[in-house]
PDB file of N, CA and C in Angstrom:
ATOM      1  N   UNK A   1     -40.655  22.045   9.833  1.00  0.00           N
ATOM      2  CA  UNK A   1     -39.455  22.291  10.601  1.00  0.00           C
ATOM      3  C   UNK A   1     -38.753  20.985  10.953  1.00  0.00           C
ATOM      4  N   UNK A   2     -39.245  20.122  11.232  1.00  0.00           N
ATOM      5  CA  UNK A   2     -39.012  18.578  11.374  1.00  0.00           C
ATOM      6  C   UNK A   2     -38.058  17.970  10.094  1.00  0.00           C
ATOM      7  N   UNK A   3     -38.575  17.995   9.235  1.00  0.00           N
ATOM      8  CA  UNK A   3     -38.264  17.768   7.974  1.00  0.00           C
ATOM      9  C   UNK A   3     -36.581  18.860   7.843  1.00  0.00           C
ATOM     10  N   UNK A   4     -36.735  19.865   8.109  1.00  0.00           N
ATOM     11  CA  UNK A   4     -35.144  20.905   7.466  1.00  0.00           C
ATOM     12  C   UNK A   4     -34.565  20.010   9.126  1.00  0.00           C
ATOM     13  N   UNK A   5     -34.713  19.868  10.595  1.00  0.00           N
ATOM     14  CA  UNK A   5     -34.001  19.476  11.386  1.00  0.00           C
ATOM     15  C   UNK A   5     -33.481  17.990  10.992  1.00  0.00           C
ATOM     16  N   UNK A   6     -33.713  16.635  10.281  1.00  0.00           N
ATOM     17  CA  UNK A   6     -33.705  15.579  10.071  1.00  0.00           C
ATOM     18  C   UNK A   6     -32.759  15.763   8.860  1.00  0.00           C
ATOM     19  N   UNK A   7     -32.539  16.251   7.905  1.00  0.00           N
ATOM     20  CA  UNK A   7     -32.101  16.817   6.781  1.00  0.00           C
ATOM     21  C   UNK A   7     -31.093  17.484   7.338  1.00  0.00           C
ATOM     22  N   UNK A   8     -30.951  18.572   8.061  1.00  0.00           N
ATOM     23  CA  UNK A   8     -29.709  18.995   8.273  1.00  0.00           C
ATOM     24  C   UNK A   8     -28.373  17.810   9.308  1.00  0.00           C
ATOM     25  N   UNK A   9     -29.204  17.201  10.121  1.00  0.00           N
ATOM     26  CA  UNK A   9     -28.736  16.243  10.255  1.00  0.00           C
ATOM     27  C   UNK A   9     -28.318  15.299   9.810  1.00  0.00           C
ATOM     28  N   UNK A  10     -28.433  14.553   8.860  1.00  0.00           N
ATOM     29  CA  UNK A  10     -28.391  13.578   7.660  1.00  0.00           C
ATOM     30  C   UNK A  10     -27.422  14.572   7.069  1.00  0.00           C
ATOM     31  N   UNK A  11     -27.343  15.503   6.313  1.00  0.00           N
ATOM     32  CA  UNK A  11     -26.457  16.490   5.873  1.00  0.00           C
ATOM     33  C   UNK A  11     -25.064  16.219   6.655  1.00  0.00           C
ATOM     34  N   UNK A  12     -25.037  16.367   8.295  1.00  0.00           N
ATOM     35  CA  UNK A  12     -24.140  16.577   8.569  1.00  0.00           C
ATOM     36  C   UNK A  12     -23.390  15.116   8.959  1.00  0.00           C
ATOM     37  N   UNK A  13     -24.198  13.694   9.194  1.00  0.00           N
ATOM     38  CA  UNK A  13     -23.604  12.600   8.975  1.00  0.00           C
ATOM     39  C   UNK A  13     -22.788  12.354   8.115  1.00  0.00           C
ATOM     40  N   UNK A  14     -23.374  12.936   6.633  1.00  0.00           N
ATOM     41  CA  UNK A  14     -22.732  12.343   5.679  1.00  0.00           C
ATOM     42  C   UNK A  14     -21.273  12.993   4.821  1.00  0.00           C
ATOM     43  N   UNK A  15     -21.282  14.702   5.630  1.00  0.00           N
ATOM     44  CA  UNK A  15     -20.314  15.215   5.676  1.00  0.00           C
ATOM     45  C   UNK A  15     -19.281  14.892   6.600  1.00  0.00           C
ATOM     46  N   UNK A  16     -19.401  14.245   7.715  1.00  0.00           N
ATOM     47  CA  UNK A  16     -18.316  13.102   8.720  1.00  0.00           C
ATOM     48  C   UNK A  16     -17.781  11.997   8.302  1.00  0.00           C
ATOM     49  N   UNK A  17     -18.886  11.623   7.817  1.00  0.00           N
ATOM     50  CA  UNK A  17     -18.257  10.213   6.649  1.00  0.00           C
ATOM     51  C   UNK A  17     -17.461  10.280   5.769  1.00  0.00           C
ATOM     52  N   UNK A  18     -17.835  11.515   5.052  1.00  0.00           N
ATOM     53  CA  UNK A  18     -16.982  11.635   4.066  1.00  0.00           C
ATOM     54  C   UNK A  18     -15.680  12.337   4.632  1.00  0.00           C
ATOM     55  N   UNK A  19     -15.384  13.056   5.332  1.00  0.00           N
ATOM     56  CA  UNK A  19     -14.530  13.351   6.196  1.00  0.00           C
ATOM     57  C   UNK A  19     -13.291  12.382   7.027  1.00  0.00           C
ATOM     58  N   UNK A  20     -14.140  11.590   7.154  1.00  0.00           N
ATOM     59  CA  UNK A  20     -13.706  10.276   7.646  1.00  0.00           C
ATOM     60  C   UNK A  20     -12.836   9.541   6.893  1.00  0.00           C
ATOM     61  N   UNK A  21     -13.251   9.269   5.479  1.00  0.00           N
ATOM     62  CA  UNK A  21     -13.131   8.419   4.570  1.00  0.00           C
ATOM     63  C   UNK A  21     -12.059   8.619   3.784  1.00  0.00           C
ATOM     64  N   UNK A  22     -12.263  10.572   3.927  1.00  0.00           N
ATOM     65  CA  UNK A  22     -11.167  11.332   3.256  1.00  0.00           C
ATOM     66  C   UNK A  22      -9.760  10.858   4.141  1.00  0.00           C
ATOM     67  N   UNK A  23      -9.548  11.168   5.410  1.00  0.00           N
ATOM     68  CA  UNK A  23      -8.816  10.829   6.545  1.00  0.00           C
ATOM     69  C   UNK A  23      -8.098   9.790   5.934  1.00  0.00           C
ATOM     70  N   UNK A  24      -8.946   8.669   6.122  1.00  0.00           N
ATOM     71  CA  UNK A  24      -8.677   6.924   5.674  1.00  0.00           C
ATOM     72  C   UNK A  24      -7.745   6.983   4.521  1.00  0.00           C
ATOM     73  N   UNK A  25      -8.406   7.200   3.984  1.00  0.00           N
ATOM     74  CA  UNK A  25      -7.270   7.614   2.236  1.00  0.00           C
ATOM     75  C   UNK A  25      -6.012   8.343   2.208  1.00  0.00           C
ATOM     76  N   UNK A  26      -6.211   9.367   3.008  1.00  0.00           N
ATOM     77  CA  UNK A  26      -4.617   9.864   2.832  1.00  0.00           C
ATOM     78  C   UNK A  26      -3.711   9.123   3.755  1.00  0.00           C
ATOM     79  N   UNK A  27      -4.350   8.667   5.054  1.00  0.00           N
ATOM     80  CA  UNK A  27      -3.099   7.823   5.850  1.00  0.00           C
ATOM     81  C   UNK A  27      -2.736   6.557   4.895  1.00  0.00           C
ATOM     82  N   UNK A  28      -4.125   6.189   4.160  1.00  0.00           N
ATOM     83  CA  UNK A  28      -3.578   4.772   3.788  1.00  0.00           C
ATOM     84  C   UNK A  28      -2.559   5.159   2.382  1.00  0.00           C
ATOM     85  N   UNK A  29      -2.854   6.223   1.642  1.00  0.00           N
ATOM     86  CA  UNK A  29      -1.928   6.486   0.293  1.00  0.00           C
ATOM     87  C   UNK A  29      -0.320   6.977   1.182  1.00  0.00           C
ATOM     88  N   UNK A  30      -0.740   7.392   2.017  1.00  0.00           N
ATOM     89  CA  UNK A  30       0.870   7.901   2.623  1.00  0.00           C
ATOM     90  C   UNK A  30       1.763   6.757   3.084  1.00  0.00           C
ATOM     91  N   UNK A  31       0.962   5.196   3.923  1.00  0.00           N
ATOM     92  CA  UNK A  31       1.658   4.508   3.825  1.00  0.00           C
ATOM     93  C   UNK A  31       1.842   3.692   2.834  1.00  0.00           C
ATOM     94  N   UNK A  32       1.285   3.838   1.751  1.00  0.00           N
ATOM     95  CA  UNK A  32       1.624   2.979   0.310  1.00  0.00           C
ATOM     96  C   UNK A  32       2.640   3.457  -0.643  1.00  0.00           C
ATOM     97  N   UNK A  33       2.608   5.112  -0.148  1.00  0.00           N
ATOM     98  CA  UNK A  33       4.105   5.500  -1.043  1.00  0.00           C
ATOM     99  C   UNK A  33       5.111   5.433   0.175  1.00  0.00           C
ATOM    100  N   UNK A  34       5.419   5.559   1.789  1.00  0.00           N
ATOM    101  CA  UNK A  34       6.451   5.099   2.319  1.00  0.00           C
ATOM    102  C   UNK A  34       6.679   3.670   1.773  1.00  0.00           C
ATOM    103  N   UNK A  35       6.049   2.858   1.935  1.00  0.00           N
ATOM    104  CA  UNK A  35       6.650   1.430   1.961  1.00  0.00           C
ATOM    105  C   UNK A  35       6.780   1.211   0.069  1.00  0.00           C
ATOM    106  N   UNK A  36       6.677   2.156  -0.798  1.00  0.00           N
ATOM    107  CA  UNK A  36       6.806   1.934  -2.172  1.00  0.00           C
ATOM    108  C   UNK A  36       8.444   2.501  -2.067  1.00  0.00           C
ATOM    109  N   UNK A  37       8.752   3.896  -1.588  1.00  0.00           N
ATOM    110  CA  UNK A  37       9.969   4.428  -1.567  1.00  0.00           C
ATOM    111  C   UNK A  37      10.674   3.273  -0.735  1.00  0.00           C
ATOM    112  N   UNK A  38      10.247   3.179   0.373  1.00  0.00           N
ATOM    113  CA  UNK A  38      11.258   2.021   0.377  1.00  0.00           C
ATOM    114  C   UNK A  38      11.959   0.962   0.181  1.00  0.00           C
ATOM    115  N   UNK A  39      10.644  -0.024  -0.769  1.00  0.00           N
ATOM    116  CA  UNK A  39      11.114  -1.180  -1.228  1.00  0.00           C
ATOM    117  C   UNK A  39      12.545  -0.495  -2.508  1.00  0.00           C
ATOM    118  N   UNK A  40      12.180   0.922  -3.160  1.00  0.00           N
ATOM    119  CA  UNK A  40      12.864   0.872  -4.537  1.00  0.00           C
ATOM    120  C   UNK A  40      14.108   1.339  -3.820  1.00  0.00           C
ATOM    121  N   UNK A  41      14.312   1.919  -2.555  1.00  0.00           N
ATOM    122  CA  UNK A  41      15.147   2.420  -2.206  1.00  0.00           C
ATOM    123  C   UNK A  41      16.612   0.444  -1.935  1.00  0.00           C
ATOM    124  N   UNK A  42      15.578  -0.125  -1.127  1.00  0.00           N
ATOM    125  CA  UNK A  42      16.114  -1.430  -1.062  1.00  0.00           C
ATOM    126  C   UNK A  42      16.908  -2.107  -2.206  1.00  0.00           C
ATOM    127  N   UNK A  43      15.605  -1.860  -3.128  1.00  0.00           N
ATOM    128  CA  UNK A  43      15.765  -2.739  -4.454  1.00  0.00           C
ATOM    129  C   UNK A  43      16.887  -2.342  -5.445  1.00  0.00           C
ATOM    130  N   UNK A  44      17.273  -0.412  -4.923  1.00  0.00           N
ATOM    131  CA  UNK A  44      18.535  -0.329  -5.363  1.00  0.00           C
ATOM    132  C   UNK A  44      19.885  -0.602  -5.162  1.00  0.00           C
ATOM    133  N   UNK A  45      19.987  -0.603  -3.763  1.00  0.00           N
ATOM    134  CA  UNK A  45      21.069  -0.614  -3.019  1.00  0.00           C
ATOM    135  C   UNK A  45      21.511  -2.631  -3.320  1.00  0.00           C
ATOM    136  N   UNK A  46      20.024  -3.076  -2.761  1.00  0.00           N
ATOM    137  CA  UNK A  46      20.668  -4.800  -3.414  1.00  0.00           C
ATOM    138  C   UNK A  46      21.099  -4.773  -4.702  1.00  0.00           C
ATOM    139  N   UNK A  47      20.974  -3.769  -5.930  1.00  0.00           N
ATOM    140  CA  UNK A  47      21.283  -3.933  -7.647  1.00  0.00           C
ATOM    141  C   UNK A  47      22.643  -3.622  -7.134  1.00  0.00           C
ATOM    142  N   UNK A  48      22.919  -2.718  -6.501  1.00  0.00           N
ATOM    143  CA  UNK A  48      24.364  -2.042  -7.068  1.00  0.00           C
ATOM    144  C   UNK A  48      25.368  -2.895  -5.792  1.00  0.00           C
ATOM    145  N   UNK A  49      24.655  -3.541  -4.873  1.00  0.00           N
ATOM    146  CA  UNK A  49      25.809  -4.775  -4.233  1.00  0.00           C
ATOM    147  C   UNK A  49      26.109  -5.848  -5.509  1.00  0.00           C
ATOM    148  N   UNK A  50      24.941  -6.190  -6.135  1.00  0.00           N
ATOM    149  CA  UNK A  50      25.204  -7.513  -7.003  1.00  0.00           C
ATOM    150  C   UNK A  50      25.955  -6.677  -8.415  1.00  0.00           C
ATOM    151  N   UNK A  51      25.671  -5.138  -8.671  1.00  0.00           N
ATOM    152  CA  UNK A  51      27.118  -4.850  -9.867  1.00  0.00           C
ATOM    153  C   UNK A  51      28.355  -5.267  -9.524  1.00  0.00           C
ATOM    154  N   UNK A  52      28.918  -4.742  -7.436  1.00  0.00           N
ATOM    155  CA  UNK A  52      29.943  -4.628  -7.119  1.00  0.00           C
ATOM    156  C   UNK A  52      30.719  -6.124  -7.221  1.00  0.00           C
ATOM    157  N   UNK A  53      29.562  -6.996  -6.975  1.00  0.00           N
ATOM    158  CA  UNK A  53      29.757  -8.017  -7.023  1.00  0.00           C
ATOM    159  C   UNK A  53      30.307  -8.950  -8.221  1.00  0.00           C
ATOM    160  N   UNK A  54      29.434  -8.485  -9.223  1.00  0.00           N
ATOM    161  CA  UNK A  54      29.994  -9.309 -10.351  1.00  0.00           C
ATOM    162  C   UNK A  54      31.011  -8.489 -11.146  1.00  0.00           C
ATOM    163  N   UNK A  55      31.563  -7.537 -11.025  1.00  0.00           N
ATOM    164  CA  UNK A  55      32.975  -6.670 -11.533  1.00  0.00           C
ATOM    165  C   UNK A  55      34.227  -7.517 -10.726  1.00  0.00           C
ATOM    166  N   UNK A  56      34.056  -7.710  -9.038  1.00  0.00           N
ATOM    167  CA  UNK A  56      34.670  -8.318  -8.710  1.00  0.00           C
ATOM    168  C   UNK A  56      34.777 -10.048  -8.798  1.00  0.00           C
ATOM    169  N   UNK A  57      34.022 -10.736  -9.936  1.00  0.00           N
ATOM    170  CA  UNK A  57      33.957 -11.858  -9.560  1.00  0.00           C
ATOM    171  C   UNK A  57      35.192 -12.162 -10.567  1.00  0.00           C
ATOM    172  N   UNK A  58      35.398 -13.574  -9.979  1.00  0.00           N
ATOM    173  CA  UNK A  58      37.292 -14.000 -10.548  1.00  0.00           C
ATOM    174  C   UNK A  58      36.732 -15.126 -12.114  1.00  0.00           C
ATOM    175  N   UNK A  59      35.690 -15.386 -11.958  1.00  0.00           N
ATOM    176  CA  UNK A  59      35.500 -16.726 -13.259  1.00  0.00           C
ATOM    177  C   UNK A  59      34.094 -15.929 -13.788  1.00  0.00           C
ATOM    178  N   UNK A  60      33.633 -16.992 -14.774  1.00  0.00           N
ATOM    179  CA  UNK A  60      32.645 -16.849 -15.727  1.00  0.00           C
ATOM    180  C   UNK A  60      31.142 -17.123 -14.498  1.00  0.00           C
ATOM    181  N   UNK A  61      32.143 -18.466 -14.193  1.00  0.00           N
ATOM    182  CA  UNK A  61      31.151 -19.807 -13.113  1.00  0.00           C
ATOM    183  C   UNK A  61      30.318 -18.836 -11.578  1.00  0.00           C
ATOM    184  N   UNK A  62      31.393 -18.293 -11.377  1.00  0.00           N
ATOM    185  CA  UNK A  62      30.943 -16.888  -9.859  1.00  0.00           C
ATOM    186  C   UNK A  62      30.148 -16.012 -10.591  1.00  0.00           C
ATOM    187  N   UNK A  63      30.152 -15.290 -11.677  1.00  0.00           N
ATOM    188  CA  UNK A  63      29.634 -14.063 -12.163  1.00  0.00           C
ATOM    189  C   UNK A  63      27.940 -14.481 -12.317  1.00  0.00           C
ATOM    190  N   UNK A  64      27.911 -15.661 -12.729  1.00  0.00           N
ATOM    191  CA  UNK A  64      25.854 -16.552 -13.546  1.00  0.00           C
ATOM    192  C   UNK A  64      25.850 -17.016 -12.371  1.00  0.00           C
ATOM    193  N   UNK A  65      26.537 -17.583 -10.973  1.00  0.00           N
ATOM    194  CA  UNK A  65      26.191 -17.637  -9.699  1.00  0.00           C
ATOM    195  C   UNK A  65      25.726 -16.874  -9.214  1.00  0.00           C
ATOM    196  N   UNK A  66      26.568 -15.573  -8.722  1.00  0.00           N
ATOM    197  CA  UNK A  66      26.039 -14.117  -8.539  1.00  0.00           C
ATOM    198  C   UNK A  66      24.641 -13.704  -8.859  1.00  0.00           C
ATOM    199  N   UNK A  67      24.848 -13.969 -10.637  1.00  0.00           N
ATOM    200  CA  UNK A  67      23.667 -13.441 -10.668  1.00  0.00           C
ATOM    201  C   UNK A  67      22.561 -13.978 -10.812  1.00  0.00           C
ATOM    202  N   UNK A  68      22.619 -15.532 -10.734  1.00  0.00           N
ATOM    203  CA  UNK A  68      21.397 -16.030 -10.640  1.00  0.00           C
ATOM    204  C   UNK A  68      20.755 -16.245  -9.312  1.00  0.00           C
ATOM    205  N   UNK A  69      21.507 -15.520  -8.557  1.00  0.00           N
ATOM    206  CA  UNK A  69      21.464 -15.616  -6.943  1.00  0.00           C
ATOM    207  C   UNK A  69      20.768 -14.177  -7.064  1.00  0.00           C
ATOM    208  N   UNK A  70      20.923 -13.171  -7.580  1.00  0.00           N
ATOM    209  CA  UNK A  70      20.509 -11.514  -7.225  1.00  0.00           C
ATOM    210  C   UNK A  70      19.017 -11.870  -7.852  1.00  0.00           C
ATOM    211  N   UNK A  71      19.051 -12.773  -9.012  1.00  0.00           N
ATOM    212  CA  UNK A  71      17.565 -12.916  -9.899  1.00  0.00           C
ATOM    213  C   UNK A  71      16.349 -13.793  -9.234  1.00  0.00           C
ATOM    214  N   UNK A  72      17.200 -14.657  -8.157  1.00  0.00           N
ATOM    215  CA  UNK A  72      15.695 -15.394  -6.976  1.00  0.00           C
ATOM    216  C   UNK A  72      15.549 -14.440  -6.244  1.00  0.00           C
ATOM    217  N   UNK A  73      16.414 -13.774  -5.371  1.00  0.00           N
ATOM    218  CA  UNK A  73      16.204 -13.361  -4.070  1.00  0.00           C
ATOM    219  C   UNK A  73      15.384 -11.956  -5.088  1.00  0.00           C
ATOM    220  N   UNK A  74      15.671 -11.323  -5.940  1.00  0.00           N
ATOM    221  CA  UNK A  74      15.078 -10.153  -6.896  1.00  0.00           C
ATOM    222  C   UNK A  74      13.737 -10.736  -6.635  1.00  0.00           C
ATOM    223  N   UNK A  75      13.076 -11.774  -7.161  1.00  0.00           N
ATOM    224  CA  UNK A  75      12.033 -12.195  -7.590  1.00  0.00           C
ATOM    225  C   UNK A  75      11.170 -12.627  -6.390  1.00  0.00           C
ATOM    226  N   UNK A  76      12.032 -13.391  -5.003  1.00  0.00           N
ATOM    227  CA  UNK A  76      11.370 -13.104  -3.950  1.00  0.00           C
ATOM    228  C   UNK A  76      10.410 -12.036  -3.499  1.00  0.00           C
ATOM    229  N   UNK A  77      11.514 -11.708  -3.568  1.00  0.00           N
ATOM    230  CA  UNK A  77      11.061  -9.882  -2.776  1.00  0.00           C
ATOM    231  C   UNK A  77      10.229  -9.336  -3.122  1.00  0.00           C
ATOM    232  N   UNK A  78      10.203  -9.357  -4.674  1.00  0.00           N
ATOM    233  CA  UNK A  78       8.924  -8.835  -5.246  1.00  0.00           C
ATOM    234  C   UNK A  78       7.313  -9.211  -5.286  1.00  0.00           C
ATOM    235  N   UNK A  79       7.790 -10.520  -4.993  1.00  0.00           N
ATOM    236  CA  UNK A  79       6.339 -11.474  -4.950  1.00  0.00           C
ATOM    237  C   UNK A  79       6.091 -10.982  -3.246  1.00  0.00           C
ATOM    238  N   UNK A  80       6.789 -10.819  -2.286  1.00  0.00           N
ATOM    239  CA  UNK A  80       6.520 -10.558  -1.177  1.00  0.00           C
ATOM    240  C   UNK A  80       5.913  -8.613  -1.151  1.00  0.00           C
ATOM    241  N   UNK A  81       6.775  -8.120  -1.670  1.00  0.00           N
ATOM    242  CA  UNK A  81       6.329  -6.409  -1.885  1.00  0.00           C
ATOM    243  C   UNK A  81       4.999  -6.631  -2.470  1.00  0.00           C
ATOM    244  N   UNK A  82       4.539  -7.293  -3.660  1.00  0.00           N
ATOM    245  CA  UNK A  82       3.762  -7.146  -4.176  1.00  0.00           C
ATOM    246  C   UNK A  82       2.362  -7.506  -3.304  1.00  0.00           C
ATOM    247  N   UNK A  83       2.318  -9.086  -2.254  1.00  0.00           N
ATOM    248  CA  UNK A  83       1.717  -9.747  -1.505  1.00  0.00           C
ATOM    249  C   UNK A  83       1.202  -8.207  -0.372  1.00  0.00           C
ATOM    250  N   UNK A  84       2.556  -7.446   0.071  1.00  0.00           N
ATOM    251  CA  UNK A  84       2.313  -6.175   1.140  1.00  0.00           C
ATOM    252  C   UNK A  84       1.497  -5.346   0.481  1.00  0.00           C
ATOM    253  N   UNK A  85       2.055  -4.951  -0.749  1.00  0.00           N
ATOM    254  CA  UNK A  85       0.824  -3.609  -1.080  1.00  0.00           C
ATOM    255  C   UNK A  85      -0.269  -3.922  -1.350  1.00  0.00           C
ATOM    256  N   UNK A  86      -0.705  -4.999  -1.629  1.00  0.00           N
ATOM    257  CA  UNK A  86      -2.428  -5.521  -1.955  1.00  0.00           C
ATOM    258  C   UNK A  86      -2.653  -5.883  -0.974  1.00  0.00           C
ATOM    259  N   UNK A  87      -2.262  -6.102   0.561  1.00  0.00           N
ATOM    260  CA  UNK A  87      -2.903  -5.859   1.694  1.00  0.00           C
ATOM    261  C   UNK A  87      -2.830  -4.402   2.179  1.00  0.00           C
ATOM    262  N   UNK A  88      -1.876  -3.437   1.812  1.00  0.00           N
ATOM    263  CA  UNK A  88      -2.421  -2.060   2.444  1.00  0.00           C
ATOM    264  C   UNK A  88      -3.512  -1.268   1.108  1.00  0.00           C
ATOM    265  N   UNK A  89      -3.914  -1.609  -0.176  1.00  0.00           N
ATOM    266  CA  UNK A  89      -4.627  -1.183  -1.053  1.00  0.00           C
ATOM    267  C   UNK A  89      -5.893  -2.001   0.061  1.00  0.00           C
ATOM    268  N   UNK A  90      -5.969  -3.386   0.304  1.00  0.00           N
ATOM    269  CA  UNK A  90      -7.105  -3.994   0.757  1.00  0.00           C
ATOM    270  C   UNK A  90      -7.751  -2.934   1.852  1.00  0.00           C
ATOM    271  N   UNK A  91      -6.412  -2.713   2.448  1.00  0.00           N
ATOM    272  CA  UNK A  91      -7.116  -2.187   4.393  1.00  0.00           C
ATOM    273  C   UNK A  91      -7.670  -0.980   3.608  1.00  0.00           C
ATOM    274  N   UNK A  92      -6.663  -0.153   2.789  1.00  0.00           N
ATOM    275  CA  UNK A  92      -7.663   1.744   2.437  1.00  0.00           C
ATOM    276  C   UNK A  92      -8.539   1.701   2.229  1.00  0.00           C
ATOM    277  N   UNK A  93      -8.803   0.288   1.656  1.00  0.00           N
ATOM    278  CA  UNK A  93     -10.730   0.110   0.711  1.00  0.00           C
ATOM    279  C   UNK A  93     -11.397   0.015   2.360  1.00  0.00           C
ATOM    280  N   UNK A  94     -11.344  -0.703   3.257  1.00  0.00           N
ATOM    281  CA  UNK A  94     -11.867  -1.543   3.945  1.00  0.00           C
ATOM    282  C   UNK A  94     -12.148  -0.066   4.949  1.00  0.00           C
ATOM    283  N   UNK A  95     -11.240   0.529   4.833  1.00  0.00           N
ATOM    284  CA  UNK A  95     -10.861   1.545   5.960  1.00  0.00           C
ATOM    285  C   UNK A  95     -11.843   3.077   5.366  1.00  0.00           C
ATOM    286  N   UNK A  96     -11.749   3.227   3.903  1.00  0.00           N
ATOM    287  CA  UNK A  96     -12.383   3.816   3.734  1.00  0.00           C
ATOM    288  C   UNK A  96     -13.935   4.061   3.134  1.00  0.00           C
ATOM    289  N   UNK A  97     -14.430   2.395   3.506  1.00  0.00           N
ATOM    290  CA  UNK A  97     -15.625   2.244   3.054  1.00  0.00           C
ATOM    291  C   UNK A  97     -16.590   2.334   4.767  1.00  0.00           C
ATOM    292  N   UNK A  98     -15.929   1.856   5.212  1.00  0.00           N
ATOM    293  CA  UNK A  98     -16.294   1.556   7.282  1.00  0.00           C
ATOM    294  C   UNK A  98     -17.415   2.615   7.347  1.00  0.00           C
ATOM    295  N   UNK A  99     -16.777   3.827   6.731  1.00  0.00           N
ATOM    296  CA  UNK A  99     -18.310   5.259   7.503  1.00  0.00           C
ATOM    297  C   UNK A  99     -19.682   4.982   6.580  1.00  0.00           C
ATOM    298  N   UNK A 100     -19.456   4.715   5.513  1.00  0.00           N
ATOM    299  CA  UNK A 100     -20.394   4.131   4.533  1.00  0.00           C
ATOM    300  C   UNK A 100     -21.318   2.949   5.596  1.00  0.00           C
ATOM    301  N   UNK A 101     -21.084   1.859   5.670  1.00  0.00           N
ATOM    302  CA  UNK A 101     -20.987   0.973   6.195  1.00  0.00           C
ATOM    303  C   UNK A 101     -22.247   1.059   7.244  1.00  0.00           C
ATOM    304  N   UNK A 102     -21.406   1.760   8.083  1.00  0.00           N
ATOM    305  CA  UNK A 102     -22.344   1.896   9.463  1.00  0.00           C
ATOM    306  C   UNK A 102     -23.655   3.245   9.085  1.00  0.00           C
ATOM    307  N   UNK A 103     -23.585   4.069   8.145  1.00  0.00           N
ATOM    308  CA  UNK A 103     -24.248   4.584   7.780  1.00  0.00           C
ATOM    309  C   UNK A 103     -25.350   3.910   6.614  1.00  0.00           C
ATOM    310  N   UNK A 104     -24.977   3.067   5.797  1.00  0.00           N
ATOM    311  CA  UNK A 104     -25.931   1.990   5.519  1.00  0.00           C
ATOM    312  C   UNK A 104     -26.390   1.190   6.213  1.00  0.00           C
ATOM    313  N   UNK A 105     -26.024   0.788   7.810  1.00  0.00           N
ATOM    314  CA  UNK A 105     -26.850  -0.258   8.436  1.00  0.00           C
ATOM    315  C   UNK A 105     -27.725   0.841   9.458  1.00  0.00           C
ATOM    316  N   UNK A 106     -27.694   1.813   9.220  1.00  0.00           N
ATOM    317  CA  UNK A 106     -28.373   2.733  10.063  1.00  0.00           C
ATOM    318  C   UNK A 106     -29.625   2.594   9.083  1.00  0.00           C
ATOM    319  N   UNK A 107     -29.557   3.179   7.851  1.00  0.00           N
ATOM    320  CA  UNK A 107     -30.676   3.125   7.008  1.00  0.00           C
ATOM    321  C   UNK A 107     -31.378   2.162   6.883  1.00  0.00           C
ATOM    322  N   UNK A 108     -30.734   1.298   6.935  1.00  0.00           N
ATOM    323  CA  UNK A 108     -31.080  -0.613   6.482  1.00  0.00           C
ATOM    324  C   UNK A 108     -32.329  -0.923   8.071  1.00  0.00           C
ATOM    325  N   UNK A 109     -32.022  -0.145   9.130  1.00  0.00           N
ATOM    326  CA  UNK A 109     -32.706  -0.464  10.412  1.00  0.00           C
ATOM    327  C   UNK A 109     -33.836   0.140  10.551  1.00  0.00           C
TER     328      UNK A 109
END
């Protein structure tokens, strides 16, 4: 009887954990597609300022200004978006390994 009480227990740790873990994952995938919709949402609205921009430009010299100006700040941004989502991919791992974690240093003791 000892043995099915210890077992059902252990059973039900590891169904919390995983519960847990499940949790972890969807908040962290939900904020990885907000802040994904938003960067493309950004990333459009800056494309179609720098079209408006270079239709209206008066020389050759403004138009490769323009756009070599839309192609750093483009390339910024991205190195920075890119820098954000491999810290919220980092935290989901981190976030959804945690019940693991403390449930291996339980065993480990």
């Amino acid at each position: 009887m000892m043995n099915f009480d210890s077992t059902s227990k252990m059973n039900k740790e590891v169904m919390d954990n995983m519960l847990t873990t499940m949790s972890a994952m969807t908040k962290g995938f939900q904020q990885i597609a907000a802040e994904a919709t938003e960067y493309s949402k950004k990333s459009y609205e800056d494309s179609a300022a720098t079209v408006e921009k270079l239709v209206s430009a008066k020389s050759l010299d403004k138009a490769i200004e323009i756009q070599t100006d839309y192609a750093k700040t483009s390339y910024e941004t991205f190195v920075a978006q890119a820098t954000k989502m491999s810290e919220l991919y980092a935290d989901l791992a981190k976030e959804a390994y945690k019940p693991f974690e403390v449930a291996a240093s339980k065993v480990a003791a």
